[in-house]
C-alpha atoms as a PDB file:
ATOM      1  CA  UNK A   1     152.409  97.296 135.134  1.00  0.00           C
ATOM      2  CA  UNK A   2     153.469  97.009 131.626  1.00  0.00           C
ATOM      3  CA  UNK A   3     151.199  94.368 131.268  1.00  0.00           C
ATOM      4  CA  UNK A   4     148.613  96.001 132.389  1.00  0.00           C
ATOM      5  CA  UNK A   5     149.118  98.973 129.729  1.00  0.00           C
ATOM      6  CA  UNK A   6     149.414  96.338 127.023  1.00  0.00           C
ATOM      7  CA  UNK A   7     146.291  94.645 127.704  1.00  0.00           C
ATOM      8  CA  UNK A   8     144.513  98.366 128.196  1.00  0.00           C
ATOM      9  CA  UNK A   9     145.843  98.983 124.878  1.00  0.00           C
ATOM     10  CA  UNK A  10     144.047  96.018 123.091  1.00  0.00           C
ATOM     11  CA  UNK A  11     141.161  96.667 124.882  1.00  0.00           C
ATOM     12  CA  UNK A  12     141.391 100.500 123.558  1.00  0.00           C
ATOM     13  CA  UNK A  13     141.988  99.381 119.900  1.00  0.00           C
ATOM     14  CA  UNK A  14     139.198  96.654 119.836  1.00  0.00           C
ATOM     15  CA  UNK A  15     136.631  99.273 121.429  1.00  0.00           C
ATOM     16  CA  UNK A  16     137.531 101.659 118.840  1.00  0.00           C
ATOM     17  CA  UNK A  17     137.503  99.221 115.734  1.00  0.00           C
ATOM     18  CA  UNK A  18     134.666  97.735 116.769  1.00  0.00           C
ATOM     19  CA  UNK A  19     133.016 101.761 116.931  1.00  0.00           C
ATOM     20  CA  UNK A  20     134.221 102.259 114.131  1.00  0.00           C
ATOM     21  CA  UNK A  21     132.323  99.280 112.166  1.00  0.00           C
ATOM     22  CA  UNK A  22     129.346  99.965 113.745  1.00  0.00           C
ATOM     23  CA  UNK A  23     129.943 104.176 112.505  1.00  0.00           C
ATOM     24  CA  UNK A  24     129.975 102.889 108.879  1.00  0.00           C
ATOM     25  CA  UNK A  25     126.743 101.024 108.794  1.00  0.00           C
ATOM     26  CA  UNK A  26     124.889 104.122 110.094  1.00  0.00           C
ATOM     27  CA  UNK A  27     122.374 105.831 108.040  1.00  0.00           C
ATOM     28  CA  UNK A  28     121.006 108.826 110.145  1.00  0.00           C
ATOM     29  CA  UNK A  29     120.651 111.492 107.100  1.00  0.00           C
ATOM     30  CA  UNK A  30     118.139 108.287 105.038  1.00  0.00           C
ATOM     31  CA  UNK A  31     116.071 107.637 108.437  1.00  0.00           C
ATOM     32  CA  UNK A  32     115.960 111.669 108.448  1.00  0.00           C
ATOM     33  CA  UNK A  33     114.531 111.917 105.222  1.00  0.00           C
ATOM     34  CA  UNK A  34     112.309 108.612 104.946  1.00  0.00           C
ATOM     35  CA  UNK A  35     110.594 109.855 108.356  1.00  0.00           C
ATOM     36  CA  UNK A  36     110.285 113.535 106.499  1.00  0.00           C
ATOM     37  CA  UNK A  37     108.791 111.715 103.697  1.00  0.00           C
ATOM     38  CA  UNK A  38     105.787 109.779 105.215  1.00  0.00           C
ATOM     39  CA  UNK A  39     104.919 112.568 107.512  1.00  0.00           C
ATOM     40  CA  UNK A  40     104.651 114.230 104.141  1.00  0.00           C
ATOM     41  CA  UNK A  41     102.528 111.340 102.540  1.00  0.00           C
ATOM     42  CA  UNK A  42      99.929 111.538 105.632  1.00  0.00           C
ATOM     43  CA  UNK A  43     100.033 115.606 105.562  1.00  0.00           C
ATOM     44  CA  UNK A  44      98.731 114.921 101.604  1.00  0.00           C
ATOM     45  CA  UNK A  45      96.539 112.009 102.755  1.00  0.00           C
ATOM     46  CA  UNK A  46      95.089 113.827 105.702  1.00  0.00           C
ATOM     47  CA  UNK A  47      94.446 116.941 103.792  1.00  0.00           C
ATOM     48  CA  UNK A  48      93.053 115.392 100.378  1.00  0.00           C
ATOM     49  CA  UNK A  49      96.037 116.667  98.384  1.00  0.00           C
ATOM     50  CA  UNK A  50      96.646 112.646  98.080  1.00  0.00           C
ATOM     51  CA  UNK A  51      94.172 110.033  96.822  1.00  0.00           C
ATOM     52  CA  UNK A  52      94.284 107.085  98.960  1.00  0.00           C
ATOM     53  CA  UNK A  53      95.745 105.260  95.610  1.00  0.00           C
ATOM     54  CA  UNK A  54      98.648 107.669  94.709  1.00  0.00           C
ATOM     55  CA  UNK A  55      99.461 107.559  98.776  1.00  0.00           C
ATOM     56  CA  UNK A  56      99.527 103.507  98.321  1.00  0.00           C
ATOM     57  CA  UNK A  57     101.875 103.659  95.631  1.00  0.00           C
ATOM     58  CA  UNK A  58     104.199 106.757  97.277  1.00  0.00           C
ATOM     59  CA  UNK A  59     104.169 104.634 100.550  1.00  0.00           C
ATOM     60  CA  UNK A  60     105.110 101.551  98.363  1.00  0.00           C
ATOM     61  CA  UNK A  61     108.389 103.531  97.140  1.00  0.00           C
ATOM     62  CA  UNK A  62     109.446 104.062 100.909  1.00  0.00           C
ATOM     63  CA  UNK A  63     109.212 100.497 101.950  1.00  0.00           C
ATOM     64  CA  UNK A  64     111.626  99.953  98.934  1.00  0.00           C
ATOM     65  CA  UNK A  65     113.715 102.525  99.854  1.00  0.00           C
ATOM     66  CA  UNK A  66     113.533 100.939 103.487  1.00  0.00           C
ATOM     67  CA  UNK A  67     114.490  97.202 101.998  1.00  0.00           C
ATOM     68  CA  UNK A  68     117.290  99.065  99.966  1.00  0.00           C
ATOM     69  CA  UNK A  69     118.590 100.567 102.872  1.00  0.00           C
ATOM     70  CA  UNK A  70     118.709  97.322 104.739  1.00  0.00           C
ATOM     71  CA  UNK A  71     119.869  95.413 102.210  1.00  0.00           C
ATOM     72  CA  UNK A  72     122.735  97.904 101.954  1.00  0.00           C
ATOM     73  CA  UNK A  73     123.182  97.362 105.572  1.00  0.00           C
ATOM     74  CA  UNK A  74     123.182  93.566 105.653  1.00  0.00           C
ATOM     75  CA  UNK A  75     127.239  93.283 104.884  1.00  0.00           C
ATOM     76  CA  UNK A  76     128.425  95.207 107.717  1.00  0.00           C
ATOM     77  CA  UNK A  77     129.136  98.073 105.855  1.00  0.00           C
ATOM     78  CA  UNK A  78     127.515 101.108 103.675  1.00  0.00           C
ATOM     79  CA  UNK A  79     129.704 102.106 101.117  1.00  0.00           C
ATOM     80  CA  UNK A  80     129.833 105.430  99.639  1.00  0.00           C
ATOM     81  CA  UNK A  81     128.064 104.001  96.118  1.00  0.00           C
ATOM     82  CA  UNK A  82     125.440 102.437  98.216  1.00  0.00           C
ATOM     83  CA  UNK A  83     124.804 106.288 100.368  1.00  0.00           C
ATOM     84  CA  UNK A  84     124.653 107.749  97.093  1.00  0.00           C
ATOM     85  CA  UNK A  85     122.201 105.154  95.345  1.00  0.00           C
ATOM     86  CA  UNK A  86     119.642 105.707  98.601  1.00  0.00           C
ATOM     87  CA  UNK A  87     120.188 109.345  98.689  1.00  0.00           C
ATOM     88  CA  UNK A  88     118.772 109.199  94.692  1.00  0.00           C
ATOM     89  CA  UNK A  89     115.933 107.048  95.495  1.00  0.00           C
ATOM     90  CA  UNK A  90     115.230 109.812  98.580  1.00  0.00           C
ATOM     91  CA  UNK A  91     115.188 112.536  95.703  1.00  0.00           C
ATOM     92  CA  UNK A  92     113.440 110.656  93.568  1.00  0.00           C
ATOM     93  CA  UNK A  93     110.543 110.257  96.158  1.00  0.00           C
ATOM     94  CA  UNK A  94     110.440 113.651  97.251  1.00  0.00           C
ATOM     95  CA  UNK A  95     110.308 114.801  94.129  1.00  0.00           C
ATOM     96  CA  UNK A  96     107.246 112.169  93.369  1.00  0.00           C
ATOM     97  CA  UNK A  97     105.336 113.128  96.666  1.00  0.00           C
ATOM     98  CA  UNK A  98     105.891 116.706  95.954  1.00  0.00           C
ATOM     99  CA  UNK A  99     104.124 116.372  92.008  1.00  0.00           C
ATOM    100  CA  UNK A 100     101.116 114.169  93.161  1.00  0.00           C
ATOM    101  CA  UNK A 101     100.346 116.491  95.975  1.00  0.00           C
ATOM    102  CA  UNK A 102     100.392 119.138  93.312  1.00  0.00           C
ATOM    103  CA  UNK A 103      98.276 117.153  90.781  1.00  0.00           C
ATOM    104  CA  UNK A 104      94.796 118.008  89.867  1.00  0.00           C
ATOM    105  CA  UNK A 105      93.592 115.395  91.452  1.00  0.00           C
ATOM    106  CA  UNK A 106      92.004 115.695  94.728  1.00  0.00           C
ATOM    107  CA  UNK A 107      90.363 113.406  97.134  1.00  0.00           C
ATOM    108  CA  UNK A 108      86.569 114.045  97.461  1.00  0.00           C
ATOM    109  CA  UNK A 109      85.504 113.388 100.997  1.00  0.00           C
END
């Protein structure tokens, strides 16, 4: 029986360390905002807020922000400084969507 409980034990503590490396390399609150953020780019596109080359170059910022976020990934782990350096880029974006939708320029049809 005690043998038993032993080897349930392990089991138990490799389940939960293993959970628990998995838990750090999760990013929910980035995939949140990067899926905000193109629905946002095609909103602008669709409506003509966005010319077709300011949505190239917003769209251009995501996929770096997507390659930053995998690269940040790639180790196992996402560290606090590396959560903090995506969230930035994520402000910066918004931020850049948010003034070229708001530009004078419009998109003639």
């Amino acid at each position: 029986m005690k043998k038993i409980l032993i080897k349930a034990g392990f089991v138990l503590a490799f389940v939960t360390l293993a959970s628990a490396g998995f838990a750090q390399t999760k990013t929910p609150e980035v995939t949140k905002r990067q899926v905000n953020q193109q629905e946002r780019i095609q909103q602008g596109v669709k409506s003509g807020e966005l010319t077709r080359p300011e949505a190239a170059r917003l769209e251009a910022r995501e996929a770096k922000i997507q390659h930053d976020k995998k690269e940040a990934k790639a180790d196992g782990v996402v560290t606090p400084a590396e959560k903090a350096k995506l969230n930035r880029e994520e402000n910066r974006s918004s931020r850049a969507i948010y003034r070229q939708k708001h530009d004078a320029q419009v998109r003639r049809h």
